[in-house]
Protein backbone atom coordinates (compact mmCIF):
# COMPACT_ATOMS: atom_id res chain seq x y z
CA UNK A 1 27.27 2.31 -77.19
CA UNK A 2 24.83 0.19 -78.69
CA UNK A 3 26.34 -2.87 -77.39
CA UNK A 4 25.76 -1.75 -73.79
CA UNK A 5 22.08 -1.42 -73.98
CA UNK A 6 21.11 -4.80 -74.08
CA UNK A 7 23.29 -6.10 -70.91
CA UNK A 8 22.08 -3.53 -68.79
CA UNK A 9 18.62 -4.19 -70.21
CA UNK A 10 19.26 -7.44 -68.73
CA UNK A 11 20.46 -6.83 -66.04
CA UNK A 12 17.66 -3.91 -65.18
CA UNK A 13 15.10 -6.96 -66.20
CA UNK A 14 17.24 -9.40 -63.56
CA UNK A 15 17.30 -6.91 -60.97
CA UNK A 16 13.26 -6.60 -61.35
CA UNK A 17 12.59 -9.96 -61.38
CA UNK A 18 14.01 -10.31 -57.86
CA UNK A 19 12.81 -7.19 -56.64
CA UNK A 20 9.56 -8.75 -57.41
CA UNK A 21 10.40 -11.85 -56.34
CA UNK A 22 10.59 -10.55 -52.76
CA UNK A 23 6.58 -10.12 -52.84
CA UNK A 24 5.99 -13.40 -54.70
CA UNK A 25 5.54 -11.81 -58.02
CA UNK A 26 7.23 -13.33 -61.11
CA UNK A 27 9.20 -16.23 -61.71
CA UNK A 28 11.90 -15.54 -59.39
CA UNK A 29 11.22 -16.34 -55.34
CA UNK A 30 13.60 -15.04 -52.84
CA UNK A 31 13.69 -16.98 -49.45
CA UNK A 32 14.09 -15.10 -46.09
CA UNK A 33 16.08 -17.21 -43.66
CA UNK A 34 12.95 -16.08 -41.12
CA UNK A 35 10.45 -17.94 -42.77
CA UNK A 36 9.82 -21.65 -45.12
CA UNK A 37 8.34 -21.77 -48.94
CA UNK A 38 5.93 -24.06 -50.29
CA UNK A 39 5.26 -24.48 -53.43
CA UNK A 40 1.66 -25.14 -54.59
CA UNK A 41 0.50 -26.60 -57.57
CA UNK A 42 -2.51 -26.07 -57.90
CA UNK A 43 -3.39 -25.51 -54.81
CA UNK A 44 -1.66 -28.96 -52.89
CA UNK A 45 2.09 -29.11 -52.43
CA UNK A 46 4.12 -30.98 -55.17
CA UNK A 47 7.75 -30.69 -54.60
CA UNK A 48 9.78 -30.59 -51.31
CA UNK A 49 9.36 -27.23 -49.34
CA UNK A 50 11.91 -24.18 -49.46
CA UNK A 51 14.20 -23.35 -45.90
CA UNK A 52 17.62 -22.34 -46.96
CA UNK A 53 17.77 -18.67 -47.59
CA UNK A 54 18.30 -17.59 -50.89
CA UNK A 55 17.24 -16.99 -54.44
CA UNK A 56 14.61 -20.25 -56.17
CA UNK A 57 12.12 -20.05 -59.37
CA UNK A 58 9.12 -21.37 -60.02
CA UNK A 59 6.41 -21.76 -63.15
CA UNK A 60 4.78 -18.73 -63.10
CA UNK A 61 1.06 -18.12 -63.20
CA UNK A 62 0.24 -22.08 -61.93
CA UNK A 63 2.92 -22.61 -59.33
CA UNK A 64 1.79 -20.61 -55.63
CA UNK A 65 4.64 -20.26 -52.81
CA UNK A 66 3.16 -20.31 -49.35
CA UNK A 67 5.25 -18.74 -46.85
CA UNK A 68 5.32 -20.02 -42.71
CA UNK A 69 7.06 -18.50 -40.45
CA UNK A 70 9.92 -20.75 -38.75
CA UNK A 71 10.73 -18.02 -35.67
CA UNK A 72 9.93 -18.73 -32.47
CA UNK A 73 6.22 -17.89 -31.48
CA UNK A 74 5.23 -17.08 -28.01
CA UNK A 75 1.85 -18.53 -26.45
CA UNK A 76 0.11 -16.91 -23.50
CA UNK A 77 -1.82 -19.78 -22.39
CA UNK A 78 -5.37 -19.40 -20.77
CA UNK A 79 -5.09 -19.59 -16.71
CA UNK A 80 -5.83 -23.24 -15.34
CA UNK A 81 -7.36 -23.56 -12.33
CA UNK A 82 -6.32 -26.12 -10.16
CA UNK A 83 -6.76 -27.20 -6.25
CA UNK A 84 -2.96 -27.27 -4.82
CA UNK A 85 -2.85 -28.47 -1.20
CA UNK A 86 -5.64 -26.69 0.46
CA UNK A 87 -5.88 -23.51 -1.89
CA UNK A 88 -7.48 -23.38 -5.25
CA UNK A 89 -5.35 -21.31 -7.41
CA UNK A 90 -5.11 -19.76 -10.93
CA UNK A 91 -1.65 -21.26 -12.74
CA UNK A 92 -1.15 -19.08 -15.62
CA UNK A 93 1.69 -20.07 -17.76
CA UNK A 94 3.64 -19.52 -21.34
CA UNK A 95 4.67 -21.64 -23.97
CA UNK A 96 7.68 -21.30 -26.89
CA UNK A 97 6.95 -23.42 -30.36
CA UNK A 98 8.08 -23.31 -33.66
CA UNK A 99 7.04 -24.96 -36.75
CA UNK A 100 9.77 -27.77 -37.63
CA UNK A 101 8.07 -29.43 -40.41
CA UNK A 102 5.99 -26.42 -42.43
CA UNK A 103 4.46 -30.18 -45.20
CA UNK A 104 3.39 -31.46 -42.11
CA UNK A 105 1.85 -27.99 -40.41
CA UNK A 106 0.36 -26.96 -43.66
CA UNK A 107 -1.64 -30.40 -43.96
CA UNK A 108 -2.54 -30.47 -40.03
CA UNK A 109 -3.50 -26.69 -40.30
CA UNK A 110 -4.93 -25.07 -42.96
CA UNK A 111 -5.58 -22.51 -41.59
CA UNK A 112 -2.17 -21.69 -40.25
CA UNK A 113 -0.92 -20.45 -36.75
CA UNK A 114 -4.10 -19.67 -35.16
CA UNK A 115 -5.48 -22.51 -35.30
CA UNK A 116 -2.39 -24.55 -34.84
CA UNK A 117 -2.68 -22.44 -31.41
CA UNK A 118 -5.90 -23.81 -30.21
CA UNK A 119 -4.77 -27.37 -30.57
CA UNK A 120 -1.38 -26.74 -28.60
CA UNK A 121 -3.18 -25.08 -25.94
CA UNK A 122 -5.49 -27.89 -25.34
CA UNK A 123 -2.00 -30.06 -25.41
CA UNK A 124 -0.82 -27.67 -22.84
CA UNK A 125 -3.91 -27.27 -20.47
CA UNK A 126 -3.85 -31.42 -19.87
CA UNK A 127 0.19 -31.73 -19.52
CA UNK A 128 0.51 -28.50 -17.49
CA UNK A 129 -2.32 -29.97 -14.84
CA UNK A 130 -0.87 -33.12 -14.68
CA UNK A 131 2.89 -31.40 -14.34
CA UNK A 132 1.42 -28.64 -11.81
CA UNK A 133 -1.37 -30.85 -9.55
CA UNK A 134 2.34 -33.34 -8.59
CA UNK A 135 4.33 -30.30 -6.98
CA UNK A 136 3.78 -28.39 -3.90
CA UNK A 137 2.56 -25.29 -2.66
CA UNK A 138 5.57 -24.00 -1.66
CA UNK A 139 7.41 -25.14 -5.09
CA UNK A 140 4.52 -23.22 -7.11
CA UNK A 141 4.93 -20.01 -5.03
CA UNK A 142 8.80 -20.49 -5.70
CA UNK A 143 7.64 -19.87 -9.32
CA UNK A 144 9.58 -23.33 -10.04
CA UNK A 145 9.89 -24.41 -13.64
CA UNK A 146 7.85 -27.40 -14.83
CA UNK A 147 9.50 -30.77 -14.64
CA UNK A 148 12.12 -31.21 -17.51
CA UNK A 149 10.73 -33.77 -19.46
CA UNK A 150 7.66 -31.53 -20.17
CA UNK A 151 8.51 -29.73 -23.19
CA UNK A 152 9.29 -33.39 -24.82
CA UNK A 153 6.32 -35.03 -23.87
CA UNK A 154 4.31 -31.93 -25.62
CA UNK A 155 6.54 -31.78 -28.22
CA UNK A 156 6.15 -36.26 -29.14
CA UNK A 157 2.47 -35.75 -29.42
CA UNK A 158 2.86 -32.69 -31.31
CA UNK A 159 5.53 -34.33 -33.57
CA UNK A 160 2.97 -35.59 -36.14
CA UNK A 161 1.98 -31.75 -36.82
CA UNK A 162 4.82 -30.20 -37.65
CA UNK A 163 4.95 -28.39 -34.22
CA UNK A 164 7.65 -28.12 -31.77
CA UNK A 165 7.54 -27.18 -28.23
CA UNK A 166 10.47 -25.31 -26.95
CA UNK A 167 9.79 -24.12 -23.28
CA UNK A 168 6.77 -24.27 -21.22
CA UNK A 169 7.13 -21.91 -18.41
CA UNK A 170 4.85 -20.82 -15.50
CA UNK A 171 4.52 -17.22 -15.64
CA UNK A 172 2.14 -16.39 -12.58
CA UNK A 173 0.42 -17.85 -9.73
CA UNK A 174 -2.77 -16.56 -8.42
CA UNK A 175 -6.14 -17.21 -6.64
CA UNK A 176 -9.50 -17.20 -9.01
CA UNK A 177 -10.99 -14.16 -9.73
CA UNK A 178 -14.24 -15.23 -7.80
CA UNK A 179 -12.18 -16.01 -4.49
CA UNK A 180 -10.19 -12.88 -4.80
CA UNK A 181 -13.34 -11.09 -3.53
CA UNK A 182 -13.33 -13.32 -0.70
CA UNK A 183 -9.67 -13.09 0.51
CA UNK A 184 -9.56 -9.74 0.01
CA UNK A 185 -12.42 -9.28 2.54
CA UNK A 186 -10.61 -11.59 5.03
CA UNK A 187 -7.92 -9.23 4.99
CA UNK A 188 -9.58 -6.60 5.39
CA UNK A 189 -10.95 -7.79 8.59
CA UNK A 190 -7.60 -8.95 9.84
CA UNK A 191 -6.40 -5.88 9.28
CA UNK A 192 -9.75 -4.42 11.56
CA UNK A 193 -9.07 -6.98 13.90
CA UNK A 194 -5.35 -6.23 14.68
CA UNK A 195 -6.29 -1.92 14.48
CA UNK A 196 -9.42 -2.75 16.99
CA UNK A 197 -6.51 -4.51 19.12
CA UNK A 198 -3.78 -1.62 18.85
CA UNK A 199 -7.04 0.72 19.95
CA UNK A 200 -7.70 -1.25 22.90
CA UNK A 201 -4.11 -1.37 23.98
CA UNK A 202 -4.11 2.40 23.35
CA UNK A 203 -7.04 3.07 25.69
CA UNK A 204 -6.24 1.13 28.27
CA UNK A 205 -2.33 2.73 28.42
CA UNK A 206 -4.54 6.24 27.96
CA UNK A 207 -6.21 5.23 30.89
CA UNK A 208 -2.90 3.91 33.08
CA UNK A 209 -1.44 7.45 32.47
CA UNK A 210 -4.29 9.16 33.53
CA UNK A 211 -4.84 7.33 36.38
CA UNK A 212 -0.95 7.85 37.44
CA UNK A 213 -1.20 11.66 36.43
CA UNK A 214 -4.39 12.43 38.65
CA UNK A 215 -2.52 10.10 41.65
CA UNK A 216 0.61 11.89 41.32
CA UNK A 217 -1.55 15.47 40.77
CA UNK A 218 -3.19 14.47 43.97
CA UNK A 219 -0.01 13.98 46.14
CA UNK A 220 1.89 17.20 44.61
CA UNK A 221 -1.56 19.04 45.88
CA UNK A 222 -1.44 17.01 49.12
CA UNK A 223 2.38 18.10 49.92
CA UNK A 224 1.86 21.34 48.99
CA UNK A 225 -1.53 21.94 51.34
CA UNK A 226 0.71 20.16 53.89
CA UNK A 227 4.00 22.52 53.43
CA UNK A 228 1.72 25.59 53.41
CA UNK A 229 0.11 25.04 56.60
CA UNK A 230 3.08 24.28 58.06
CA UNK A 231 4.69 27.44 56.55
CA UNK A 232 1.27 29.09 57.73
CA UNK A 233 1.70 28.28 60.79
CA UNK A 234 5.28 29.00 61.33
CA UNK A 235 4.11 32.56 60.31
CA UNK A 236 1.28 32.62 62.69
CA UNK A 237 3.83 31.55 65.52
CA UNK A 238 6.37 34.17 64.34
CA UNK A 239 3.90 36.76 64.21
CA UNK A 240 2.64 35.67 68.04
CA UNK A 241 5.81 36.08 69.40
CA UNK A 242 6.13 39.54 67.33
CA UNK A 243 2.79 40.40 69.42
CA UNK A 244 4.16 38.73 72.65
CA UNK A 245 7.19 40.60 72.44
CA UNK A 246 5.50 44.19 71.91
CA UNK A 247 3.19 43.45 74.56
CA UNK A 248 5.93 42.97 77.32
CA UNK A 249 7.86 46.16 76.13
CA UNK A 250 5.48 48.34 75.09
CA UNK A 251 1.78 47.55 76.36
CA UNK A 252 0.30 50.63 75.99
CA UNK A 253 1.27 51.04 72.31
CA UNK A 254 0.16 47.09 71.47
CA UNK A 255 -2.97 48.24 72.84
CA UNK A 256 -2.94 51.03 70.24
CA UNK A 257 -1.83 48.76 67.38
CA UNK A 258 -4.24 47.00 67.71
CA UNK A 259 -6.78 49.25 68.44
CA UNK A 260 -5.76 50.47 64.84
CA UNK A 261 -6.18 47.18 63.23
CA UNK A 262 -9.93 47.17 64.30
CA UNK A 263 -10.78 50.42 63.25
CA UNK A 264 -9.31 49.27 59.49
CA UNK A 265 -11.10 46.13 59.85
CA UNK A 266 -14.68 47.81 60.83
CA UNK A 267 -15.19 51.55 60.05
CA UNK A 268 -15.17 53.19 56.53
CA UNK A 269 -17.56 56.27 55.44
CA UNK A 270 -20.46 54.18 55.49
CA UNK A 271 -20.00 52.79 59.19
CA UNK A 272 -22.45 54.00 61.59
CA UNK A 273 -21.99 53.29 65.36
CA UNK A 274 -24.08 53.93 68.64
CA UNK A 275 -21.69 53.57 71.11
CA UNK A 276 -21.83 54.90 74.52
CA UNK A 277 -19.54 57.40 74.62
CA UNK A 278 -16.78 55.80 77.67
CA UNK A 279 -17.01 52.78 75.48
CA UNK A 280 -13.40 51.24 75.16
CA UNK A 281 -13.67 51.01 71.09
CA UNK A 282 -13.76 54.64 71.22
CA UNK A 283 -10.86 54.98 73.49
CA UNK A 284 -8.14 55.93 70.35
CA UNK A 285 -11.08 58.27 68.43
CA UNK A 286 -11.50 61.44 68.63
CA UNK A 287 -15.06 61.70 68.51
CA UNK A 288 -17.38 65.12 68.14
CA UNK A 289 -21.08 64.75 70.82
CA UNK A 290 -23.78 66.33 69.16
CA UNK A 291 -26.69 66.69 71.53
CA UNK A 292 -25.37 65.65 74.53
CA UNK A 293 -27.56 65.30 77.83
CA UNK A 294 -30.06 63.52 75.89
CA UNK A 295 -29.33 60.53 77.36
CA UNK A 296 -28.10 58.95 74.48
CA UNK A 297 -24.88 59.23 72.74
CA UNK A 298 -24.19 58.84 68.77
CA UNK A 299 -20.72 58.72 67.02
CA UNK A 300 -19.56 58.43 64.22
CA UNK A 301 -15.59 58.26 62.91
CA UNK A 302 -13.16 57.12 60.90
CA UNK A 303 -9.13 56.19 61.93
């Protein structure tokens, strides 16, 4: 059993040395196909950087491996503000890069991908205004993509970096945050302007339909007046011949009728009447004298 030890002694010290190798630890480096190596000596490269994935060595305690990343980074450019036509708009827009030569990024950026950022937005700002100030209003709104050529001509005077340009894209179109304010209140009064409109509309058709209610309230009232004193006086005819008629047959008892009528008409418990007493309202009463002979006759009834 003894002559097992040592191989998987070895093999536990191998296995180690690359675990450790993963967080640049040892002799052994291991290279991620995400990302490039670069060996320092002494602080300053001094052999040809690492890309291929795999498994490298290096002198351990002098020689330093500096890891960039070779993905693709995304870069949310700051807004430019530019006048397109008549309008002064906002262009906010994106940009894809990658590191293609990590010698050439290390020595133009020390201080890796932030500052590397700074100088390819500056790159950006003066290609994207020239790119955006020759298209049109209508072409911006479209959200159209920046001429083709764009990501090359970034990309030439980035070559001598190490930097790459991919894509430049615009991602949004708006107006400054200062005029914002501004059109905002314009709409707002457009918006008063058309509800001040629909309100006049409204009270003038308020005041058509009332006007053409109270007209045809007016002639309903005027019809019906009319058909009621004609029905009125249809009745009043009707009921003149009724009279007319009991007259001729019956005189004596019309004169009763309407004797009757005028009694109901005048007398009730508070009635008081000085009548003589051959007076022809008294003619249907039976009336009671009291003191008679003095030369003056009271009576008093009811029907």
């Amino acid at each position: 059993m003894r002559w097992l030890f040592l191989p998987l002694l070895l093999l536990g010290a191998a296995a180690g040395t690359i675990w450790a190798g993963q967080f640049g630890i040892g002799p052994a480096v291991v290279v991620n196909q995400w990302e490039y190596k670069i060996p320092l000596l002494l602080g300053a490269p001094w052999r040809e950087s690492l890309s291929e994935p795999g498994l490298t060595w290096r002198l351990p305690l002098v020689e330093e491996m500096l890891t960039i990343d070779k993905r693709l980074q995304f870069l949310d450019a700051e807004p430019v503000e530019m006048q397109i036509e008549s309008e002064r708009l906002a262009i906010d827009y994106y940009a894809i890069w990658r590191v293609n030569d990590p010698l050439l990024f290390r020595r133009s950026f020390p201080r890796g991908a932030s500052s590397a950022e700074g100088v390819i937005q500056r790159q950006l700002k003066s290609v994207v205004g020239a790119a955006v100030g020759r298209m049109t209003l209508e072409e911006l709104l479209a959200r159209a993509e920046l001429v083709g050529a764009l990501g090359k001509e970034i990309s030439a005077n980035l070559a001598s970096k190490g930097v790459e340009i991919i894509d430049v894209r615009i991602n949004r179109t708006e107006l400054p945050m200062e005029a914002k304010t501004a059109a905002y209140d314009q709409m707002r009064e457009q918006r008063r302007a058309i509800s001040r409109e629909h309100r006049a509309k409204g009270e003038r058709a308020a005041r058509e339909i009332r006007a053409r209610a109270d007209r045809e309230a007016r002639t309903v009232l005027a019809e019906a007046r009319s058909l009621a004193e004609v029905t009125r006086g249809q009745g009043d005819a009707e009921a003149a011949g009724i009279y007319a008629r009991a007259y001729t047959e019956d005189r004596e008892f019309y004169a009763f009728l309407r004797s009757l009528e005028a009694y109901r008409g005048t007398l009730n418990q508070n009635t008081t009447l000085v009548l003589s007493p051959d007076h022809d309202f008294l003619r249907y009463l039976s009336l009671d004298f009291e003191g008679a002979g003095s030369g003056k006759g009271g009576a008093s009834g009811s029907p």
